[in-house]
N, C-alpha and C. Protein backbone atom coordinates (compact mmCIF):
# COMPACT_ATOMS: atom_id res chain seq x y z
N UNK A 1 0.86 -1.18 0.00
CA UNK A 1 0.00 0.00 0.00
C UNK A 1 0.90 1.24 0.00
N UNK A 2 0.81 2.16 -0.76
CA UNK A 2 1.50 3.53 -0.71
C UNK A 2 1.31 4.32 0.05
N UNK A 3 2.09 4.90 0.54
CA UNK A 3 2.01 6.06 1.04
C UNK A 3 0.67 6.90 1.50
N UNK A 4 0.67 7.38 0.26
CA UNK A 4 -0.45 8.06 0.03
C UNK A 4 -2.23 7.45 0.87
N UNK A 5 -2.06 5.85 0.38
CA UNK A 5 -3.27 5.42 0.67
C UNK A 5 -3.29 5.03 2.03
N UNK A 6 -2.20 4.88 2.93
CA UNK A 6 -1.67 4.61 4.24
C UNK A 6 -2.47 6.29 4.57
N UNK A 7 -2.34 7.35 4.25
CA UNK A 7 -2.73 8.31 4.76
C UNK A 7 -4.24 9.06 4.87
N UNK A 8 -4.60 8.43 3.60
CA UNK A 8 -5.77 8.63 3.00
C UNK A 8 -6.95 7.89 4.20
N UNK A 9 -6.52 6.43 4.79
CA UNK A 9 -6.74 5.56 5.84
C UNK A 9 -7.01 6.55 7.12
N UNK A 10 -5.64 6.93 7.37
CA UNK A 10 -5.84 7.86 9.26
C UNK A 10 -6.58 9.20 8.86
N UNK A 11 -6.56 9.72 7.87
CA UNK A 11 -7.42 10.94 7.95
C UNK A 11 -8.95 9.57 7.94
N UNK A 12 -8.94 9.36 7.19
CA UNK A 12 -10.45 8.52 7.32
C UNK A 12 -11.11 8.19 8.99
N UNK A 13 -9.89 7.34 9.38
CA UNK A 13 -10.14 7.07 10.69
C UNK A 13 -10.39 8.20 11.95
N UNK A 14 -9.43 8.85 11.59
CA UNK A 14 -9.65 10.16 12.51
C UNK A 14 -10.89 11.08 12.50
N UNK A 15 -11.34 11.00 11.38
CA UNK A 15 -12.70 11.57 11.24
C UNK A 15 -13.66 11.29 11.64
N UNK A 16 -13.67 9.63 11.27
CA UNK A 16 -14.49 9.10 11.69
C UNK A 16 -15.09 8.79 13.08
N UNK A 17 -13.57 8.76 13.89
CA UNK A 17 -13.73 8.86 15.46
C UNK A 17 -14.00 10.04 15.80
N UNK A 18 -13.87 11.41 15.34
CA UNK A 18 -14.18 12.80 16.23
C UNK A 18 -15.80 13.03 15.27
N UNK A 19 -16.30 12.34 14.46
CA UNK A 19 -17.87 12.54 14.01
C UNK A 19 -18.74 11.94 14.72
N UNK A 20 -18.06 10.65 15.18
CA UNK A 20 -18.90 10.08 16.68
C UNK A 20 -18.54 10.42 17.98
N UNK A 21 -17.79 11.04 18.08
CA UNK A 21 -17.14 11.68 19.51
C UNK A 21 -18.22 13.01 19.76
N UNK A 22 -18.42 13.60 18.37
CA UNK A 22 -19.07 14.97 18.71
C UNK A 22 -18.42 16.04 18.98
N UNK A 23 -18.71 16.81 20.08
CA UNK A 23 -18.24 18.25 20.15
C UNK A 23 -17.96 17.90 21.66
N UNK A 24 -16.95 18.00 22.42
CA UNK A 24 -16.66 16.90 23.91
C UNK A 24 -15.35 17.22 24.04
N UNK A 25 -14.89 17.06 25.35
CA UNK A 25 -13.86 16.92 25.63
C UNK A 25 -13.24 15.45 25.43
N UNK A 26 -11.91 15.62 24.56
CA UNK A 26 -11.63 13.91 24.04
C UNK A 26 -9.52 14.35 24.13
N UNK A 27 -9.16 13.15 24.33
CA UNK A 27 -8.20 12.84 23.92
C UNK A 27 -7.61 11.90 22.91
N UNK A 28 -7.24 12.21 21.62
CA UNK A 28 -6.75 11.22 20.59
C UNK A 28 -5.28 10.80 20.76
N UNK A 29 -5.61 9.51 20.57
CA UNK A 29 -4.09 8.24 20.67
C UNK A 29 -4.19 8.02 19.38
N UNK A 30 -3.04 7.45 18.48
CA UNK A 30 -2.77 6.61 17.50
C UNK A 30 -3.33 5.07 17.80
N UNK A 31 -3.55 4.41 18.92
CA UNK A 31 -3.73 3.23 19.32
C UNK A 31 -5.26 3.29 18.85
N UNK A 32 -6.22 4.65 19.26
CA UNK A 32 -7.89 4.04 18.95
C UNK A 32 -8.00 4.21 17.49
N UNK A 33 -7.38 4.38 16.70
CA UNK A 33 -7.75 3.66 15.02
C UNK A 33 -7.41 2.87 14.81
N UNK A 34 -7.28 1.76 15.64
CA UNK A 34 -7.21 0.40 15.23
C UNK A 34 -6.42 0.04 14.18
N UNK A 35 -4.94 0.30 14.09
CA UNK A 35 -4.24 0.37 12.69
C UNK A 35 -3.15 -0.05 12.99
N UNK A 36 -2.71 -1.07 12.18
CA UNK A 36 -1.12 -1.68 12.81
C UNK A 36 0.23 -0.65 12.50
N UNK A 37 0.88 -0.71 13.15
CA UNK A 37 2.15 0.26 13.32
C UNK A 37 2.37 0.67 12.45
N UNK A 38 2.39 0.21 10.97
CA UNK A 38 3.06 0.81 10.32
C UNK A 38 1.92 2.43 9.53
N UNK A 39 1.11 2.24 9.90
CA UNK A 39 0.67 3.12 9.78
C UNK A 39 0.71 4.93 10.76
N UNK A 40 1.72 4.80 12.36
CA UNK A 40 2.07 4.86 12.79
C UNK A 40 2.59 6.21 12.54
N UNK A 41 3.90 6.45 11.40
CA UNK A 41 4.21 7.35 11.02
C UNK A 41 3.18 8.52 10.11
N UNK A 42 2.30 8.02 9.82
CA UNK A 42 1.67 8.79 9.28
C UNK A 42 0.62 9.94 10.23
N UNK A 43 0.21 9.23 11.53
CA UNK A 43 -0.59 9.80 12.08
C UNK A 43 -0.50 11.33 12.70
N UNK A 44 0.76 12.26 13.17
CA UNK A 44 0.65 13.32 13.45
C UNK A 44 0.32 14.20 12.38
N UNK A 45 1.24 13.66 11.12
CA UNK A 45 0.97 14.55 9.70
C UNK A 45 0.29 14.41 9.13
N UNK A 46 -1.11 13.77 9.46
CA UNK A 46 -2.30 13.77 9.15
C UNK A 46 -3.11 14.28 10.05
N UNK A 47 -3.19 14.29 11.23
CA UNK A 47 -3.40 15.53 12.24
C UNK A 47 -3.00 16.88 11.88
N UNK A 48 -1.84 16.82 11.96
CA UNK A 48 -1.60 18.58 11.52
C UNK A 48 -2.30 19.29 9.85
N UNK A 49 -2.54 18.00 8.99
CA UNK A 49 -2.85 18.41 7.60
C UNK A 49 -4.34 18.66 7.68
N UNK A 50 -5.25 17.97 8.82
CA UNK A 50 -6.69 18.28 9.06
C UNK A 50 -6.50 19.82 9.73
N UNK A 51 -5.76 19.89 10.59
CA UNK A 51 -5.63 20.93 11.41
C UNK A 51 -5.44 22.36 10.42
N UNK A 52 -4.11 21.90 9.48
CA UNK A 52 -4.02 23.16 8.30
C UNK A 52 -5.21 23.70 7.71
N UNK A 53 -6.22 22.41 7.03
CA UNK A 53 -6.81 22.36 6.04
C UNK A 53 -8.47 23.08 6.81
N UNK A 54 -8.03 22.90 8.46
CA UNK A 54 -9.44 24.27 9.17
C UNK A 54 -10.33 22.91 9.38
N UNK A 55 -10.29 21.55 8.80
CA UNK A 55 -11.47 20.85 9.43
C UNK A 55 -11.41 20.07 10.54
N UNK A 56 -10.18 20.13 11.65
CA UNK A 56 -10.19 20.26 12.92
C UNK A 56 -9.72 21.06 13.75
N UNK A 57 -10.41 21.15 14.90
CA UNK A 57 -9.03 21.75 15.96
C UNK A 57 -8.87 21.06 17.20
N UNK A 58 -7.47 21.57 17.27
CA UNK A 58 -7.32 20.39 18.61
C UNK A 58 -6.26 21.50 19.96
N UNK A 59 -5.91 20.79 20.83
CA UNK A 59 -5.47 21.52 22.07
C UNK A 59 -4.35 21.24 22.00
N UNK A 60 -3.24 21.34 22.74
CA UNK A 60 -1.90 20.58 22.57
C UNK A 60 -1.40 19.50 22.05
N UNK A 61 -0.42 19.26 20.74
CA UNK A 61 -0.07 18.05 20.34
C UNK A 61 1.12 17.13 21.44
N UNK A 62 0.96 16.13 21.82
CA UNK A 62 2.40 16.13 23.03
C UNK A 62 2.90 14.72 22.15
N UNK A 63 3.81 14.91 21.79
CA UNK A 63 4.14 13.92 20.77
C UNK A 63 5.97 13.10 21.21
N UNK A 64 5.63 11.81 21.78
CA UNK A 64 6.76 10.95 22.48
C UNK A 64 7.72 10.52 22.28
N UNK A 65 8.64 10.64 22.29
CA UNK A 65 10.24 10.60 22.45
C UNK A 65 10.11 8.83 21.30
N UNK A 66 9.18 8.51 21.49
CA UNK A 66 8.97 7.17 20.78
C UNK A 66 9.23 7.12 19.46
N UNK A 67 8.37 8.14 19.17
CA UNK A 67 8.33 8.50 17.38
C UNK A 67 7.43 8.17 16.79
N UNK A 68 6.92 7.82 15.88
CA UNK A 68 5.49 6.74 15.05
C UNK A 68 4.66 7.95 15.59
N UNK A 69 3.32 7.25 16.07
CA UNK A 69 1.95 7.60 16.47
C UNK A 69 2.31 7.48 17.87
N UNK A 70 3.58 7.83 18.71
CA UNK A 70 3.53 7.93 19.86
C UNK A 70 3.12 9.32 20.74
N UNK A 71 2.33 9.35 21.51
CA UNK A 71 2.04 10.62 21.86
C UNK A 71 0.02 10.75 22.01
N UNK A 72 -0.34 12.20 22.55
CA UNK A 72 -1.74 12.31 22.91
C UNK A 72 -2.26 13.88 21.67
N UNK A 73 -3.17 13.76 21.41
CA UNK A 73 -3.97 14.88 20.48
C UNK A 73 -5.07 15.40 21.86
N UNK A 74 -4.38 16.48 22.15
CA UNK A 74 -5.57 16.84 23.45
C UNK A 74 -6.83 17.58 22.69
N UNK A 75 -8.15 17.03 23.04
CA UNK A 75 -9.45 18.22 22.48
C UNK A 75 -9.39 17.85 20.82
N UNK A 76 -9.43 17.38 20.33
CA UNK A 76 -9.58 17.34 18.97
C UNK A 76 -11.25 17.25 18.76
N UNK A 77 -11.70 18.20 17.73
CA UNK A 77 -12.92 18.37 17.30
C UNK A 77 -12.95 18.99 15.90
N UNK A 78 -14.41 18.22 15.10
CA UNK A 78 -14.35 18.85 13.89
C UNK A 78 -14.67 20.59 13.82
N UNK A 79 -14.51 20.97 13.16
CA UNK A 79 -14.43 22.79 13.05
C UNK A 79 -16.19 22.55 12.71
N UNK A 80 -16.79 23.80 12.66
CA UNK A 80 -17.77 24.12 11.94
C UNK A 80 -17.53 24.14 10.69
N UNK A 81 -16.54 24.22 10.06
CA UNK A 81 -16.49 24.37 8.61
C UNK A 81 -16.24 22.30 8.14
N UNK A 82 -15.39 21.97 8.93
CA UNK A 82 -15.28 20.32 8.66
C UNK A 82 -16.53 20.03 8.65
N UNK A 83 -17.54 20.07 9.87
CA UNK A 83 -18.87 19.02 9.71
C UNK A 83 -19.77 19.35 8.88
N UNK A 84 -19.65 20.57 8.10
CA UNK A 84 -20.43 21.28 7.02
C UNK A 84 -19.99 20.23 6.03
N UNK A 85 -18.57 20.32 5.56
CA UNK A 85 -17.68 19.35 4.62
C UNK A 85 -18.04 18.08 4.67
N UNK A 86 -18.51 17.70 5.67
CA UNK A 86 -18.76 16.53 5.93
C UNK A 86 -19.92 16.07 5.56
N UNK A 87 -20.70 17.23 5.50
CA UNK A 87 -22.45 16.81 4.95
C UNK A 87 -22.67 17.03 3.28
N UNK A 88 -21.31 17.92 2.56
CA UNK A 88 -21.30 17.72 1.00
C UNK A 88 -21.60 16.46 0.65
N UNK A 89 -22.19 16.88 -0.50
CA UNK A 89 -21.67 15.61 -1.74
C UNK A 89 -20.86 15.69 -2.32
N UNK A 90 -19.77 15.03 -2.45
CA UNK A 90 -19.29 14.70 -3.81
C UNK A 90 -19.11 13.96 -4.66
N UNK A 91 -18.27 14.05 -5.34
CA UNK A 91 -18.70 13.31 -7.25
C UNK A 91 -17.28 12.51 -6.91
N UNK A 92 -17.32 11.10 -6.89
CA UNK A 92 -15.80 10.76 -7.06
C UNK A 92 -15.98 9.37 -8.29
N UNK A 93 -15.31 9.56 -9.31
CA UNK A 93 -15.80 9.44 -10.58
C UNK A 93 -16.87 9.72 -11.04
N UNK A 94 -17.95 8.47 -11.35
CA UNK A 94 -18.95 8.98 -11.75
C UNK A 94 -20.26 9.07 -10.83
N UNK A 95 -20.05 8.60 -9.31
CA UNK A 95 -20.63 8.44 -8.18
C UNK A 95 -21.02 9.74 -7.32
N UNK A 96 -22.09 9.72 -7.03
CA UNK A 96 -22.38 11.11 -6.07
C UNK A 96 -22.59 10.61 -4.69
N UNK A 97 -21.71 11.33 -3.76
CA UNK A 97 -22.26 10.78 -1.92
C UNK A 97 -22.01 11.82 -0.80
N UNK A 98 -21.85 11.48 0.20
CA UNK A 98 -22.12 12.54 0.99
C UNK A 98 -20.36 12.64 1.45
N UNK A 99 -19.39 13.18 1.67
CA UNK A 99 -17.92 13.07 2.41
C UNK A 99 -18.42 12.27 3.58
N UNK A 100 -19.25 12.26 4.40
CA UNK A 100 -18.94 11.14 5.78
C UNK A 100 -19.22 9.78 5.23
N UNK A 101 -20.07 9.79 4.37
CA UNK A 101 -20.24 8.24 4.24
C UNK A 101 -18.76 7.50 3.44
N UNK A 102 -18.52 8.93 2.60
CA UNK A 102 -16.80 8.51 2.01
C UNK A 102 -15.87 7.67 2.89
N UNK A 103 -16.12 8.87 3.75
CA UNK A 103 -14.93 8.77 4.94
C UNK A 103 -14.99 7.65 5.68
N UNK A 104 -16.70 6.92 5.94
CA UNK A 104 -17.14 5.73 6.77
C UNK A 104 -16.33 4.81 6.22
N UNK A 105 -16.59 4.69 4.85
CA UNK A 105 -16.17 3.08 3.89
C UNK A 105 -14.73 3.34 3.81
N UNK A 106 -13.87 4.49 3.39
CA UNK A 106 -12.54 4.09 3.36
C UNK A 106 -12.10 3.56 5.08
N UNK A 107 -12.99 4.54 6.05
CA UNK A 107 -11.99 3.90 7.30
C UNK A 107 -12.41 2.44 7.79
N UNK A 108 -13.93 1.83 7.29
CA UNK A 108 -14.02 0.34 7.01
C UNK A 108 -13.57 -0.60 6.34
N UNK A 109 -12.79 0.19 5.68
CA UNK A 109 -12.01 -0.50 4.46
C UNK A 109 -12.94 -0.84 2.89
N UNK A 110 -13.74 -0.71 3.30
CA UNK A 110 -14.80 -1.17 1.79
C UNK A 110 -14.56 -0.34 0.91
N UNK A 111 -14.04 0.97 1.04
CA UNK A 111 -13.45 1.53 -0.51
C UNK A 111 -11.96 2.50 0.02
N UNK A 112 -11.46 2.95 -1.74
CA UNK A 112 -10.14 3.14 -1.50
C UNK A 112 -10.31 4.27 -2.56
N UNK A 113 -10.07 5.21 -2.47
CA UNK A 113 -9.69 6.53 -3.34
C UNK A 113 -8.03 6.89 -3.27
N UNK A 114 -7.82 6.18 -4.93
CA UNK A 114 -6.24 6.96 -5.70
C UNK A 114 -5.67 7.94 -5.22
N UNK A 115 -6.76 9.23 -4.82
CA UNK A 115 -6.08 10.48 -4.51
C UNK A 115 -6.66 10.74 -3.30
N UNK A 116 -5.88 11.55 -2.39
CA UNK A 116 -6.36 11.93 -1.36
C UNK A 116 -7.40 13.38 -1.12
N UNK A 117 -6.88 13.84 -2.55
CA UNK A 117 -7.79 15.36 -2.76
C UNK A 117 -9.26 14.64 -3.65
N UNK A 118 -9.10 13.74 -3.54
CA UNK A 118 -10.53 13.07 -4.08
C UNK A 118 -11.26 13.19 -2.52
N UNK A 119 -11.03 12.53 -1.26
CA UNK A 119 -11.92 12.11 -0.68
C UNK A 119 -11.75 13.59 0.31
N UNK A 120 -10.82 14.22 0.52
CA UNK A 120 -10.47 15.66 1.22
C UNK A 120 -10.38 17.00 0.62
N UNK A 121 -8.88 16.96 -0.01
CA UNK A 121 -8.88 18.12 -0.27
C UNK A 121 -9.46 18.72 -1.28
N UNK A 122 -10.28 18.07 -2.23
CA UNK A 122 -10.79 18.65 -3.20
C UNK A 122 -12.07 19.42 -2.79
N UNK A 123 -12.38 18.65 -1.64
CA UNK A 123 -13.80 18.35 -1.47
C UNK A 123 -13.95 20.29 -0.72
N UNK A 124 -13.20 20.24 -0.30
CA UNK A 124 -12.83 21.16 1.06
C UNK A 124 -12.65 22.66 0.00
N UNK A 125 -12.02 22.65 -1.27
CA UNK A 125 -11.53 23.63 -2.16
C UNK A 125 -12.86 23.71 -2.59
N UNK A 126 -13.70 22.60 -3.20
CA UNK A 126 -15.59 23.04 -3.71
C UNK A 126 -15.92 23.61 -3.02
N UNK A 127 -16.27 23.39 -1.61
CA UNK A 127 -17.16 23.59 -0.37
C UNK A 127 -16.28 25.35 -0.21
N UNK A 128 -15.45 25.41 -0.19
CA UNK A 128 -14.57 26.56 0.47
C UNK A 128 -15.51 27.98 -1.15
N UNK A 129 -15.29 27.44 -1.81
CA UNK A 129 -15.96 28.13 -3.53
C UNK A 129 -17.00 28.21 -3.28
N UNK A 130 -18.15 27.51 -2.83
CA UNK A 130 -19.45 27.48 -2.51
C UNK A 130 -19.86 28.52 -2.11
N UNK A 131 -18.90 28.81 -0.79
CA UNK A 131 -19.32 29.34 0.67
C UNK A 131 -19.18 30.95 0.27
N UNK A 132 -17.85 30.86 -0.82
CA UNK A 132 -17.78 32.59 -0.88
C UNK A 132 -18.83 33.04 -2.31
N UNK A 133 -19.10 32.83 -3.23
CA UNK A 133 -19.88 32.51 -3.87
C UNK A 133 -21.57 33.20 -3.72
């Protein structure tokens, strides 16, 4: 699996856990996405790339002398602008759906999107056009 789709995975997962978490006081581990180590390295820089991209925010990153996915995400919550993103549709080929249900099946594994600006960042650049518009 590449890179890319290793990443495409923890943003999935991560979403998926702070859309059922809600709006709450939470602490995120690398351990509750259920994802074997090697996925590991990917997890802060997929935190910080939700964090860039405005569809989370979170409280202190404290990140462990360990390395990988070692470390705590204090407060992580979707933004108002993420759970908006989250209720789009989009078009990924010739398919129309909503981004959470996207986000459900890649972090179930039942589907896999090539690009990551297919299931995120594209989605986020429409929605962002919409809004000023």
């Amino acid at each position: 699996m590449s890179d890319l789709l290793k990443s495409e995975l923890v943003i999935a997962k991560i979403l998926e856990l702070l859309m059922d978490w809600g709006i709450q006081e939470t602490q995120l581990e690398f351990k509750e996405l259920g994802l074997s180590e090697e996925y590991a390295p990917h997890f802060f820089p997929c935190v910080e790339w939700l964090k860039d991209e405005g569809v989370i925010r979170t409280g202190k990153v404290f990140k462990y002398l360990e390395g990988g996915g070692s470390g705590i995400v204090s407060g992580p919550v979707l933004t108002s602008y993420g759970l908006a993103a989250l209720g789009h549709k989009i078009t990924v080929g010739e398919n129309e759906e909503k981004l959470s249900e996207a986000v459900k099946e890649v972090s179930s594994g039942t589907k896999s999107y090539s690009n990551i600006g297919d299931l995120v960042g594209g989605i986020l650049g429409g929605f962002t056009k919409s809004i000023s518009s």
